[in-house]
PDB file of N, CA and C in Angstrom:
ATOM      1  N   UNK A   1       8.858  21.553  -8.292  1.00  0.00           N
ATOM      2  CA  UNK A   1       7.654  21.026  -8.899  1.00  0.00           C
ATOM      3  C   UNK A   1       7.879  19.582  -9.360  1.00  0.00           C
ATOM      4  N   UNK A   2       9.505  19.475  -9.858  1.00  0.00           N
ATOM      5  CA  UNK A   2       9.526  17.943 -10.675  1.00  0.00           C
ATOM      6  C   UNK A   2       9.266  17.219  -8.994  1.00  0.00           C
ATOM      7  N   UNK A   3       9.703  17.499  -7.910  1.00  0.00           N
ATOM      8  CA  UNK A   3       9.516  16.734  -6.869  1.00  0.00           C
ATOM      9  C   UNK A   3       8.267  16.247  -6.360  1.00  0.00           C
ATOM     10  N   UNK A   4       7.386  16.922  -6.625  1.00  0.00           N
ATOM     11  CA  UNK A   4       5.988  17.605  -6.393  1.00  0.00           C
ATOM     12  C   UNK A   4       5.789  15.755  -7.151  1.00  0.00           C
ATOM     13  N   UNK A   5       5.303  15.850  -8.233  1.00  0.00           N
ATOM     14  CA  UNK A   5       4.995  14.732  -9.533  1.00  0.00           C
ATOM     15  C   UNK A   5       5.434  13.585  -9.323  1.00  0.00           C
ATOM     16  N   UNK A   6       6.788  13.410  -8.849  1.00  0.00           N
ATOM     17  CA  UNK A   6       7.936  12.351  -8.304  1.00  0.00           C
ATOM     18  C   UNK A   6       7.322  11.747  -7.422  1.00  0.00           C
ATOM     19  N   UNK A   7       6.510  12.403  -5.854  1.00  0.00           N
ATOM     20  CA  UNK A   7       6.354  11.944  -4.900  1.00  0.00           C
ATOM     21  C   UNK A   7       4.931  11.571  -5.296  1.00  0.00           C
ATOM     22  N   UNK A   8       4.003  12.247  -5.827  1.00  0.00           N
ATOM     23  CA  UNK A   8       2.852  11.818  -6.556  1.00  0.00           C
ATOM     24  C   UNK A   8       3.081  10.346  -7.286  1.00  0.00           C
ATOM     25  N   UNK A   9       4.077  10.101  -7.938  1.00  0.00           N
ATOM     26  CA  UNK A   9       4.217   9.131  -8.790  1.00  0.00           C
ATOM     27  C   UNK A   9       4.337   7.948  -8.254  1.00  0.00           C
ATOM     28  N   UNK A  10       5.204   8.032  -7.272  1.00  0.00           N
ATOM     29  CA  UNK A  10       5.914   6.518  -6.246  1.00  0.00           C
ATOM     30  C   UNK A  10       4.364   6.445  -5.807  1.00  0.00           C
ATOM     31  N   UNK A  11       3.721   7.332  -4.849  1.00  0.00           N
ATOM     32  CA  UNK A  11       2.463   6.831  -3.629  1.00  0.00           C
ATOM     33  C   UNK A  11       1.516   6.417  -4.964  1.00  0.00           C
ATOM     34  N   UNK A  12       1.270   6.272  -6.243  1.00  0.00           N
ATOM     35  CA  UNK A  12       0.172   6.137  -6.859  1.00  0.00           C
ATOM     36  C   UNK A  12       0.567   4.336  -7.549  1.00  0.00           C
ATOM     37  N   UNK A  13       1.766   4.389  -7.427  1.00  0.00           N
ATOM     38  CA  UNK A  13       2.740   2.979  -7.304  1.00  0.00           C
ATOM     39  C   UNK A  13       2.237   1.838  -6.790  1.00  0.00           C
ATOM     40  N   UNK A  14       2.958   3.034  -5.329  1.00  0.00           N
ATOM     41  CA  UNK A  14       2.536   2.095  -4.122  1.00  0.00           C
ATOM     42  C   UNK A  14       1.618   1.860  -3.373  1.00  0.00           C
ATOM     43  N   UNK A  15       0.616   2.219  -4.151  1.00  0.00           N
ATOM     44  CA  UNK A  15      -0.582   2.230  -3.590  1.00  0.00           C
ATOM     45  C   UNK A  15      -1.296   1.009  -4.899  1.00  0.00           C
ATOM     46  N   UNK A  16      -0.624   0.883  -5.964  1.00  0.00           N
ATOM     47  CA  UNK A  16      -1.593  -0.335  -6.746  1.00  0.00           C
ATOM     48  C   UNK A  16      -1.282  -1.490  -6.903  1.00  0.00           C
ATOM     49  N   UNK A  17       0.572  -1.404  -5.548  1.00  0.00           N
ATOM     50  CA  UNK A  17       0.686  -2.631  -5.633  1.00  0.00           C
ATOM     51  C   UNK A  17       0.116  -3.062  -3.919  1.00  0.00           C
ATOM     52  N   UNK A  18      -0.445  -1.913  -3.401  1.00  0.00           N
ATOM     53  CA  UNK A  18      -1.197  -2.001  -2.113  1.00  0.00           C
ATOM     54  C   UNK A  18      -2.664  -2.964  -2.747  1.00  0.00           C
ATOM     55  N   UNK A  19      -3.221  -2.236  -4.023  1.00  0.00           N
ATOM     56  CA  UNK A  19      -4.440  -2.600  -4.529  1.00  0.00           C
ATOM     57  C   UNK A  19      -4.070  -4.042  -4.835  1.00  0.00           C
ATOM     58  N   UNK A  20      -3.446  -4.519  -5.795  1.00  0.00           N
ATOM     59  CA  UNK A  20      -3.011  -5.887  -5.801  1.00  0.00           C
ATOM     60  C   UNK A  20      -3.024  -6.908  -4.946  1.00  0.00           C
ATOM     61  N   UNK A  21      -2.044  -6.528  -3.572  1.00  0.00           N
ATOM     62  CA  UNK A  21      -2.296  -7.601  -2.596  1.00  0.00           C
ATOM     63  C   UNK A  21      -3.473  -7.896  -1.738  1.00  0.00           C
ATOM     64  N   UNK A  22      -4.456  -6.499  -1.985  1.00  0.00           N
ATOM     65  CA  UNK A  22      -5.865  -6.802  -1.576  1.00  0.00           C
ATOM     66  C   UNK A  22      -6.916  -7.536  -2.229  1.00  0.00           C
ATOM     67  N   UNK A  23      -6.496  -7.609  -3.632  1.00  0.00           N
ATOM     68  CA  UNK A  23      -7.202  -8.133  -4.492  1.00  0.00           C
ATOM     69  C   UNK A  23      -7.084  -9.570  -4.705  1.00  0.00           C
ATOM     70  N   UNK A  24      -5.716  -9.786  -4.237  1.00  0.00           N
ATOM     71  CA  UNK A  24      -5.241 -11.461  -4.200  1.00  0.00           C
ATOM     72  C   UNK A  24      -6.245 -12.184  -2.332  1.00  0.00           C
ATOM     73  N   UNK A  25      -6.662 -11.011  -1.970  1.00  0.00           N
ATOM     74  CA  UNK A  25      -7.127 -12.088  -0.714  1.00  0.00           C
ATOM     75  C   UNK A  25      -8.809 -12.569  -0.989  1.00  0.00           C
ATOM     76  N   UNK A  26      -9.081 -12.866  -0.941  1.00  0.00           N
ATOM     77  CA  UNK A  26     -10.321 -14.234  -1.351  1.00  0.00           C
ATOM     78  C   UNK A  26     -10.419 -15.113   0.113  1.00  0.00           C
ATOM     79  N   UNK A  27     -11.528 -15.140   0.345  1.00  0.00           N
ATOM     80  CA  UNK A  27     -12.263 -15.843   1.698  1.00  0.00           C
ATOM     81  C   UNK A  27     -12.021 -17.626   1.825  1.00  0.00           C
ATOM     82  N   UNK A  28     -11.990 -18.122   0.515  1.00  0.00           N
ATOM     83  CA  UNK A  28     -11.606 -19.641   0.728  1.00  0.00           C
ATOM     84  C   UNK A  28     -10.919 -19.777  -1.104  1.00  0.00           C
ATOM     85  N   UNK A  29      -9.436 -19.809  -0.944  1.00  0.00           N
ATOM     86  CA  UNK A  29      -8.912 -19.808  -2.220  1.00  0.00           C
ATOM     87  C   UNK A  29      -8.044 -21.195  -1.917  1.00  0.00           C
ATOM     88  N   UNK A  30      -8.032 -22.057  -2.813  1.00  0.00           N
ATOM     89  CA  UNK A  30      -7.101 -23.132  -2.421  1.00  0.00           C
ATOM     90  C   UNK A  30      -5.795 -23.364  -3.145  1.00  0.00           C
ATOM     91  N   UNK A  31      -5.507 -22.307  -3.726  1.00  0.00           N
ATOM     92  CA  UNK A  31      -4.042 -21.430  -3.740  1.00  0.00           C
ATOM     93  C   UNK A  31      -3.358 -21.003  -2.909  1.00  0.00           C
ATOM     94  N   UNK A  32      -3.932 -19.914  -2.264  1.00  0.00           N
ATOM     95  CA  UNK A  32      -3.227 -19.042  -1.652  1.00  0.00           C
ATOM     96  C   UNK A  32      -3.431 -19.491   0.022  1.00  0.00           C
ATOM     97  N   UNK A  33      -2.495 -19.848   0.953  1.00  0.00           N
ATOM     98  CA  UNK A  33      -2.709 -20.408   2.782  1.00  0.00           C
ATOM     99  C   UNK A  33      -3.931 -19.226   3.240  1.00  0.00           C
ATOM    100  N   UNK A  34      -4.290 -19.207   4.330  1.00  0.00           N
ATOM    101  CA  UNK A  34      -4.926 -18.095   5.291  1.00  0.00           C
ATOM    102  C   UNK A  34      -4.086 -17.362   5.649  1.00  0.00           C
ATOM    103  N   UNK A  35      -2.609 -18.236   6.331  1.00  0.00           N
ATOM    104  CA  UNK A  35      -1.740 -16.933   6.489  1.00  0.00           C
ATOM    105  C   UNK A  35      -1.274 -16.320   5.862  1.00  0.00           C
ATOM    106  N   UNK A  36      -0.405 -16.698   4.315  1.00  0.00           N
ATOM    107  CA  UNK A  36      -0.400 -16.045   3.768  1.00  0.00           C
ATOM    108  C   UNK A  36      -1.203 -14.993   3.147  1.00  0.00           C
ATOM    109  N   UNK A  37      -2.432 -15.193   3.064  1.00  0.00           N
ATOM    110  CA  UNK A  37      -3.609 -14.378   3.079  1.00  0.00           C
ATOM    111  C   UNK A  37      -3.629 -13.300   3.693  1.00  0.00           C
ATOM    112  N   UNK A  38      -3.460 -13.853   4.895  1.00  0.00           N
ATOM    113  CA  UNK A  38      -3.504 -12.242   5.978  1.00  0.00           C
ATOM    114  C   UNK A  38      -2.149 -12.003   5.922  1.00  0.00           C
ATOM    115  N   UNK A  39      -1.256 -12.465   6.082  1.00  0.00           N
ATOM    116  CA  UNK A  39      -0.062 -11.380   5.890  1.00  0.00           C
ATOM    117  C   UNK A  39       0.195 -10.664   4.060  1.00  0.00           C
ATOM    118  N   UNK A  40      -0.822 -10.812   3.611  1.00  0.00           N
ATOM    119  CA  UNK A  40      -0.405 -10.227   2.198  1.00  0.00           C
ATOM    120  C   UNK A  40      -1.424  -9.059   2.542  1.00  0.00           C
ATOM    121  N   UNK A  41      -2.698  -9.214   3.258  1.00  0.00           N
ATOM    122  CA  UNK A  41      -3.212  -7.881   3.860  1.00  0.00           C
ATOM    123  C   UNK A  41      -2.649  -6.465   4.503  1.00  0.00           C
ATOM    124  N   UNK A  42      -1.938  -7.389   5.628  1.00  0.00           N
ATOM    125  CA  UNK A  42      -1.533  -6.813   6.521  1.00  0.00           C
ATOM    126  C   UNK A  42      -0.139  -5.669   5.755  1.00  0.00           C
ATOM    127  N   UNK A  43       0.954  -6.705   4.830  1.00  0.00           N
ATOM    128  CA  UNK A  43       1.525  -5.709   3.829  1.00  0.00           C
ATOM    129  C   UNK A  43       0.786  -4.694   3.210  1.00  0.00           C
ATOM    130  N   UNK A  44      -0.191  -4.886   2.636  1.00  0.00           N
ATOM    131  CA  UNK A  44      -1.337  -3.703   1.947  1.00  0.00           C
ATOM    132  C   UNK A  44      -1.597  -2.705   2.925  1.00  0.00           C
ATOM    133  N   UNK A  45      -1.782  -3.119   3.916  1.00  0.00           N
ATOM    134  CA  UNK A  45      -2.141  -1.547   4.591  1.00  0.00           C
ATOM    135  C   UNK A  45      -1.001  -1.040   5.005  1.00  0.00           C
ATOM    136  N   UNK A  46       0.116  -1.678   5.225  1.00  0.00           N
ATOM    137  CA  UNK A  46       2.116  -1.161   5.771  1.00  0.00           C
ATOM    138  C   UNK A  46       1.870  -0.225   4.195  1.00  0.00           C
ATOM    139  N   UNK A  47       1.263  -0.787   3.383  1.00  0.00           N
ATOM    140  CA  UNK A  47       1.952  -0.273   2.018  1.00  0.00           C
ATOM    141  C   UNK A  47       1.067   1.364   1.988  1.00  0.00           C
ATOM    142  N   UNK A  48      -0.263   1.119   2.287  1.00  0.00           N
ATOM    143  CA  UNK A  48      -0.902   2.094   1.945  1.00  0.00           C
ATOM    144  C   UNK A  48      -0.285   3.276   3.233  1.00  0.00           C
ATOM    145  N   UNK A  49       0.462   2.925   4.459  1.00  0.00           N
ATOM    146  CA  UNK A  49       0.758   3.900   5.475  1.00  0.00           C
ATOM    147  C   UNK A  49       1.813   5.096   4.634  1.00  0.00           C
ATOM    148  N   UNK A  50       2.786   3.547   3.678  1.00  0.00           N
ATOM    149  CA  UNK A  50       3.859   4.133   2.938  1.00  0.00           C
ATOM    150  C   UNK A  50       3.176   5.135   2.015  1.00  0.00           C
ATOM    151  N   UNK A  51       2.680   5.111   1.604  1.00  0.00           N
ATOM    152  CA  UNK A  51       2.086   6.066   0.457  1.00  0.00           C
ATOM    153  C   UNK A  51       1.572   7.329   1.147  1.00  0.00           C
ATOM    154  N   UNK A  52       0.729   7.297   1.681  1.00  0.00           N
ATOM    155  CA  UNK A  52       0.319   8.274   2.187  1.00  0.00           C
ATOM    156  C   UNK A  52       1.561   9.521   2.907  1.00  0.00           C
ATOM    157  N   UNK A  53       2.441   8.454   3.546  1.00  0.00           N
ATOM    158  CA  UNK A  53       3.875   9.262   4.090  1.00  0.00           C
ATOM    159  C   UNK A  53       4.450   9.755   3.094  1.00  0.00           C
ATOM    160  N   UNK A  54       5.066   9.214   1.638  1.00  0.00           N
ATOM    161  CA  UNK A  54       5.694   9.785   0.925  1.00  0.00           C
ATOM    162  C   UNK A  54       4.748  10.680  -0.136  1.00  0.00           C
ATOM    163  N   UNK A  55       3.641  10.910  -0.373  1.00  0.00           N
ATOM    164  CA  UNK A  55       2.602  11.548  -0.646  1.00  0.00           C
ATOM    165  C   UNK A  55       2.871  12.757  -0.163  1.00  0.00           C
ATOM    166  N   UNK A  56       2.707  12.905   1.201  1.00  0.00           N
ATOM    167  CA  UNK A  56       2.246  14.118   1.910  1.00  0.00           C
ATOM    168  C   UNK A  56       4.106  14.780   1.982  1.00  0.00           C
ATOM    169  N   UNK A  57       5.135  14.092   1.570  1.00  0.00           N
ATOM    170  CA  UNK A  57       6.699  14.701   1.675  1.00  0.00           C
ATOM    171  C   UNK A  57       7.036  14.350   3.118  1.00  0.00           C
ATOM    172  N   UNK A  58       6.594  13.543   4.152  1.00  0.00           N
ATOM    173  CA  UNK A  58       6.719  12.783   5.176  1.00  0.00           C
ATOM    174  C   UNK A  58       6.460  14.340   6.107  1.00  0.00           C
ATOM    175  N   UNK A  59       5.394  14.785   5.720  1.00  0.00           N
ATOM    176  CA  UNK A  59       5.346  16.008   6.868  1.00  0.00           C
ATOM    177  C   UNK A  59       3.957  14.988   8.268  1.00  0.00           C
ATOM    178  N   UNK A  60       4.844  15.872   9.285  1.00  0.00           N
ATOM    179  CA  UNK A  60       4.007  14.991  10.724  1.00  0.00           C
ATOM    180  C   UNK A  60       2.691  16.025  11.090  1.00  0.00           C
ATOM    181  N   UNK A  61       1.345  15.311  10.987  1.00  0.00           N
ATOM    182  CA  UNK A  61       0.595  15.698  11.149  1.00  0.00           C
ATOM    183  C   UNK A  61       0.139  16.400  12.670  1.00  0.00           C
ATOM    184  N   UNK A  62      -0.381  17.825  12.675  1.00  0.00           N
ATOM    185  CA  UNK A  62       0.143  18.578  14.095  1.00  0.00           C
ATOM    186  C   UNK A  62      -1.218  17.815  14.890  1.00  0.00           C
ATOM    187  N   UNK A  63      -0.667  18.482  16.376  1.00  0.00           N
ATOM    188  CA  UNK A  63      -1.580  17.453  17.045  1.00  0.00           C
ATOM    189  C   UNK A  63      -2.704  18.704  17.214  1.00  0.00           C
TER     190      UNK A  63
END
């Protein structure tokens, strides 16, 4: 069960520092480049894949 909570805990993590780097992208910011822009996206959704994997205990979804 403590594992259960554990794996709950990390994906709810890593999922708000998923929320974060989505929140930093803005359409014309003269801070932040475009590319860096999109690659801080593109991390957000790598991040949200991560979560969801360690969420579910990395079980492979049947076909």
């Amino acid at each position: 069960m403590n594992r259960f909570f554990r794996r709950k805990a990390e994906a709810w993590l890593i999922r708000l520092a998923a929320w974060i780097l989505i929140g930093r992208n803005v359409a014309r910011c003269k801070v932040v480049s475009r590319r860096d822009n999109n690659d801080m996206w593109g991390m957000a959704e790598s991040l949200e894949g991560i979560a969801d994997r360690i969420s579910s205990g990395y079980k492979e979804p049947s076909p």
